[in-house]
C-alpha atoms as a PDB file:
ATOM      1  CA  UNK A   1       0.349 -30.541 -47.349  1.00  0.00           C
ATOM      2  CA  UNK A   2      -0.122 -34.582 -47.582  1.00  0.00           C
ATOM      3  CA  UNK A   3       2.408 -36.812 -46.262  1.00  0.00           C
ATOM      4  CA  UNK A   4       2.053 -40.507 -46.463  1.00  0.00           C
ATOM      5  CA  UNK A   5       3.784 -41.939 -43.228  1.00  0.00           C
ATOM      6  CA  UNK A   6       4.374 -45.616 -44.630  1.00  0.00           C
ATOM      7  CA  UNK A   7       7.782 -45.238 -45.137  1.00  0.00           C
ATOM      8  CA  UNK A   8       8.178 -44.415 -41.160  1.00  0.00           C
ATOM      9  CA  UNK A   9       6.572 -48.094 -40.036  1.00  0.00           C
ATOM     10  CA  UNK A  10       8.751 -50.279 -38.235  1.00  0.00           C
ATOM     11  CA  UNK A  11      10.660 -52.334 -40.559  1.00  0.00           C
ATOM     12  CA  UNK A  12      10.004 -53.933 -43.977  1.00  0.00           C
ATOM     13  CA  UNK A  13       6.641 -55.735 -43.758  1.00  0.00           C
ATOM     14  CA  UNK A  14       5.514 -53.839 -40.421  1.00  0.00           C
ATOM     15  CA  UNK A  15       1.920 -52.839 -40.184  1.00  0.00           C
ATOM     16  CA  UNK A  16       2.918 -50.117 -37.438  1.00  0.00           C
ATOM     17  CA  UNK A  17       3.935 -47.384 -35.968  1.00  0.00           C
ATOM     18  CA  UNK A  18       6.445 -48.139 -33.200  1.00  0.00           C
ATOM     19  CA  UNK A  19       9.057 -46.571 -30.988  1.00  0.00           C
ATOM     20  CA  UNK A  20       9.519 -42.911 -29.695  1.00  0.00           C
ATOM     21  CA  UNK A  21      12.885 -42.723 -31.376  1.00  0.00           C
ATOM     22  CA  UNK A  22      11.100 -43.747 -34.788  1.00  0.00           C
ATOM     23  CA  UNK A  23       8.690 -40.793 -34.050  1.00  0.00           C
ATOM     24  CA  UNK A  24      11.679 -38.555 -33.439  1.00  0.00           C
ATOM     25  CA  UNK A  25      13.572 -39.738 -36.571  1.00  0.00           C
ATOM     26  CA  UNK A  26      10.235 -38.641 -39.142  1.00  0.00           C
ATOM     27  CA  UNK A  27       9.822 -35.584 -37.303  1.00  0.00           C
ATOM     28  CA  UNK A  28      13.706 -34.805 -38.251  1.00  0.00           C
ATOM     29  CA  UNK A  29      13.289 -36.423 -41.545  1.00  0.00           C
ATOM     30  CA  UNK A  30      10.354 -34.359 -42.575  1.00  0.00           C
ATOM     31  CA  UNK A  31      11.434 -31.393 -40.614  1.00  0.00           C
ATOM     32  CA  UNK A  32       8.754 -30.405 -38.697  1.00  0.00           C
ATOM     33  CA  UNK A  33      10.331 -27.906 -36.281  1.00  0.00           C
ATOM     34  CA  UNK A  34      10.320 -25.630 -39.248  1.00  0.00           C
ATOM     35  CA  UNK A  35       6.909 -26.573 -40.668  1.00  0.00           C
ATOM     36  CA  UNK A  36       5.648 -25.628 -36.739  1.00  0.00           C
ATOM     37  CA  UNK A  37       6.205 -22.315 -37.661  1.00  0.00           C
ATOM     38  CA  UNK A  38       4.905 -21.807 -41.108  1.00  0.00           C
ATOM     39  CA  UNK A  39       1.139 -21.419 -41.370  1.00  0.00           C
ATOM     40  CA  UNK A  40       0.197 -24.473 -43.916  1.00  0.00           C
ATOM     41  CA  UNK A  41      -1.797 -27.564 -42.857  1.00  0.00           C
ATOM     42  CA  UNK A  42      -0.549 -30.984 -42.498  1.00  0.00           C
ATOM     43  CA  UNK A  43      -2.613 -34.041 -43.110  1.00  0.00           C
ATOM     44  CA  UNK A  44      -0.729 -37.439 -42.591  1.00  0.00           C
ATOM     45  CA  UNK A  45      -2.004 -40.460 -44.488  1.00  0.00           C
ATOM     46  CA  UNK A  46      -2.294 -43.479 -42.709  1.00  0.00           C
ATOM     47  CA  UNK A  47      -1.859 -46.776 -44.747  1.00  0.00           C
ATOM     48  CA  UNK A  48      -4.893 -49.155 -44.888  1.00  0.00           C
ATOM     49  CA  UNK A  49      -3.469 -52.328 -43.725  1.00  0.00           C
ATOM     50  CA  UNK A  50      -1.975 -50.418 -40.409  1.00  0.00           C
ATOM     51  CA  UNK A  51      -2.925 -52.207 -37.512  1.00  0.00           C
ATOM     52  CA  UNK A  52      -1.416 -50.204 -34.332  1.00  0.00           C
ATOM     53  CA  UNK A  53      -0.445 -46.568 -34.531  1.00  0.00           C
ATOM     54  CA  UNK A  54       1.735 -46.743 -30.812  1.00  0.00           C
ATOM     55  CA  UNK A  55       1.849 -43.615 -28.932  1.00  0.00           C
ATOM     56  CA  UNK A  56       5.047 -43.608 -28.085  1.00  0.00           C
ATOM     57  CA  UNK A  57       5.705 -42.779 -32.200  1.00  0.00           C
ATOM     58  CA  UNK A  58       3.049 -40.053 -31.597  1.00  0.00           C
ATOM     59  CA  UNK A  59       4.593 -38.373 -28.883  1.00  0.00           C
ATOM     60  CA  UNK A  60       7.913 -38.973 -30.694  1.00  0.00           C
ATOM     61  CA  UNK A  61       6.479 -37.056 -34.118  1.00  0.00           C
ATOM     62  CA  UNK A  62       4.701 -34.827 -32.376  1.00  0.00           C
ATOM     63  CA  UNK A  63       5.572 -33.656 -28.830  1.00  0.00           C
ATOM     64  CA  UNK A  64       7.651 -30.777 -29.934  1.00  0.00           C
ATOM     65  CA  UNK A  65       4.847 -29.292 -32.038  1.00  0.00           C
ATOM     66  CA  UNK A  66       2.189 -29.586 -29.103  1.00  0.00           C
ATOM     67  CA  UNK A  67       4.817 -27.915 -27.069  1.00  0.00           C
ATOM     68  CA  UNK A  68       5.137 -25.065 -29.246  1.00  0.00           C
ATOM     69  CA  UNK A  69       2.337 -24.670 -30.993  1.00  0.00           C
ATOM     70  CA  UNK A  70      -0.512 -25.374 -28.030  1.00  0.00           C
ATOM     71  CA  UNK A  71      -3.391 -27.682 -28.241  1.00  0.00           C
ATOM     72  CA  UNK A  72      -5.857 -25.204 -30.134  1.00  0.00           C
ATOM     73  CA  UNK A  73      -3.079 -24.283 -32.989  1.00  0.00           C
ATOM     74  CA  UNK A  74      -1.649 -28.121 -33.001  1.00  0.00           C
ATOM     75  CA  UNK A  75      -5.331 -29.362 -33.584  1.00  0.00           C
ATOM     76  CA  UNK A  76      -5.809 -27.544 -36.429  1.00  0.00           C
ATOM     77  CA  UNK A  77      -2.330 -27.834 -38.060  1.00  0.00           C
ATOM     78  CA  UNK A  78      -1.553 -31.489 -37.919  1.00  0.00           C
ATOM     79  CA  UNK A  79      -4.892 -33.573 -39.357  1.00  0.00           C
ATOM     80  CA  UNK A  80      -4.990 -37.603 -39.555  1.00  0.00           C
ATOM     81  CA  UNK A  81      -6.142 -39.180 -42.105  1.00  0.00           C
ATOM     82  CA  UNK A  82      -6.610 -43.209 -42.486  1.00  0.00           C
ATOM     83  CA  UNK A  83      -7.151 -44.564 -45.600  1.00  0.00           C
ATOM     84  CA  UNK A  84      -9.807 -47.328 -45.478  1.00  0.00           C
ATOM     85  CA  UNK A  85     -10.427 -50.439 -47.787  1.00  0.00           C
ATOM     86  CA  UNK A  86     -13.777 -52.258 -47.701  1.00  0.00           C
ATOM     87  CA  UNK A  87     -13.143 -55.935 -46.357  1.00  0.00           C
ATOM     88  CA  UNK A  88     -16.173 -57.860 -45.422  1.00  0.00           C
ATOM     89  CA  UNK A  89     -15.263 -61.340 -43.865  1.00  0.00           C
ATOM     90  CA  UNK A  90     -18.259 -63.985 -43.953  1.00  0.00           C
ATOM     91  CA  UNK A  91     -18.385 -65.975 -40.561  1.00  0.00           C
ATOM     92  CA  UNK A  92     -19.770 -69.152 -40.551  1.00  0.00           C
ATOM     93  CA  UNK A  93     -24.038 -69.464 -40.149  1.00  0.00           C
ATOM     94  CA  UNK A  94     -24.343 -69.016 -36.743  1.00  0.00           C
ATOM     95  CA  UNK A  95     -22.117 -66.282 -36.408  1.00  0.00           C
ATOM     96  CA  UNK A  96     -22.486 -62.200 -38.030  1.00  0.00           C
ATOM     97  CA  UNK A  97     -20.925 -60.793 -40.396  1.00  0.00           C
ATOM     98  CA  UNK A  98     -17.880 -59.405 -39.488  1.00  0.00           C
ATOM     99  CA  UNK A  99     -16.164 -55.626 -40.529  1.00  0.00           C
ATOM    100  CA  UNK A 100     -12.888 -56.804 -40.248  1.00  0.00           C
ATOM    101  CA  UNK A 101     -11.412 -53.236 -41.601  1.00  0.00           C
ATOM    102  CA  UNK A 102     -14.179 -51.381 -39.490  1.00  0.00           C
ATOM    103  CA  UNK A 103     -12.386 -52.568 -36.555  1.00  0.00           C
ATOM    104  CA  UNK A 104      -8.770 -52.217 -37.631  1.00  0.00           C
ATOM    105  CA  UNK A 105     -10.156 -48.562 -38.670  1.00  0.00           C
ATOM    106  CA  UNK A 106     -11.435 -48.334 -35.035  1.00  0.00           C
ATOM    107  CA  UNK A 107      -8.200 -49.296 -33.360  1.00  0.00           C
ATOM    108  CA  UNK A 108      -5.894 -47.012 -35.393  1.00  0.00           C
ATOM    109  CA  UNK A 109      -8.195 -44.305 -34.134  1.00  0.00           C
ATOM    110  CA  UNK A 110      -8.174 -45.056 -30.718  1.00  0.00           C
ATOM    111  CA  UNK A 111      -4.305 -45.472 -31.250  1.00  0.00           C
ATOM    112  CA  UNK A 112      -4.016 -41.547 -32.122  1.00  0.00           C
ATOM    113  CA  UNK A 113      -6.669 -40.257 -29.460  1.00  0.00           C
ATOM    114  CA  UNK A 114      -4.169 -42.611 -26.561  1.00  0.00           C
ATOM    115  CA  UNK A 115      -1.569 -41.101 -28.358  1.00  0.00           C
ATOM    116  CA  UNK A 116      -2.951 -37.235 -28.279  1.00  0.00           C
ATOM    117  CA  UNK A 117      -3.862 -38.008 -24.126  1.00  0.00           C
ATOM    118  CA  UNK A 118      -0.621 -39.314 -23.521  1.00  0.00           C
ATOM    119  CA  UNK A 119       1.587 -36.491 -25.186  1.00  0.00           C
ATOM    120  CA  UNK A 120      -0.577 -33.989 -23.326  1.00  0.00           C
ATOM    121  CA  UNK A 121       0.027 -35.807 -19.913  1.00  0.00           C
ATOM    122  CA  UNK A 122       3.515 -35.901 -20.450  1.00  0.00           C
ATOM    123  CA  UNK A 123       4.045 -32.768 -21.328  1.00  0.00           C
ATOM    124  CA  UNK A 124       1.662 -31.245 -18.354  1.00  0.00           C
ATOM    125  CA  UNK A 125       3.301 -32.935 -16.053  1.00  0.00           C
ATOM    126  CA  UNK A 126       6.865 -32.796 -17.407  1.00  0.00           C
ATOM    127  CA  UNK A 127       7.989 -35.859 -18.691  1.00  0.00           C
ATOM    128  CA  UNK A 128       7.460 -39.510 -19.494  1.00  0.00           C
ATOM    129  CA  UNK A 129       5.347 -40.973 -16.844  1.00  0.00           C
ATOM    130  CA  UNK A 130       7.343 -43.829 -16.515  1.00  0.00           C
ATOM    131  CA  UNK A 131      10.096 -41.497 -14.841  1.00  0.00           C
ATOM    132  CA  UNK A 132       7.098 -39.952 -12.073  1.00  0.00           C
ATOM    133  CA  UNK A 133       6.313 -43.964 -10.877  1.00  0.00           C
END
């Protein structure tokens, strides 16, 4: 199963994922607590133009699933997938080329890993860090 998560970024116009709470609220909307148990794949589409993917929405779509499911199953149940569009900006002579979507792609991916380290911290050690300081 495919689902396209642009209808879950913060606010009309937003280029990203935000907010625990907004996590929690498309886990309930696309009930996930009974998709945990089923035995079909889930691949979420990323828009192109997202720019931040926050881990707090991670841990907010996700946590539960991790939880129940364990890192082995949870890997291999709930793919990413970010949908790329080919922007090449020309800088000025003395400067390279620049990827401008290269790096966006980059940072959206290093969004989801933070996000995958910081649910598993959390949940090995019980709760949001914040509360442990």
């Amino acid at each position: 199963m495919k689902i396209d998560l642009e209808r879950f970024r913060h606010g009309t116009g937003s280029l990203s994922f935000i907010g625990q709470k907004q996590g929690q609220d498309a886990r309930t909307i696309l009930n996930l607590d009974t998709f945990d148990t089923n035995e079909d794949v889930c691949t979420f589409t990323i828009p192109p133009d997202t720019v931040s993917f926050n881990p707090s929405f991670y841990l907010g779509l996700l946590r539960k699933s991790l939880e129940v499911l364990g890192e082995e199953a949870f890997k291999k149940k709930y793919l990413f997938e970010i949908q790329r569009k080919i922007v090449i900006v020309v800088i000025p002579q003395d400067k390279k080329e620049e990827d401008k979507e290269t790096k966006r792609y980059d940072t959206v991916s290093k969004n989801l890993v933070d996000g995958f380290r910081n649910m598993q911290n959390m949940i090995a050690l019980k709760g949001p860090l914040w509360l442990l300081n």
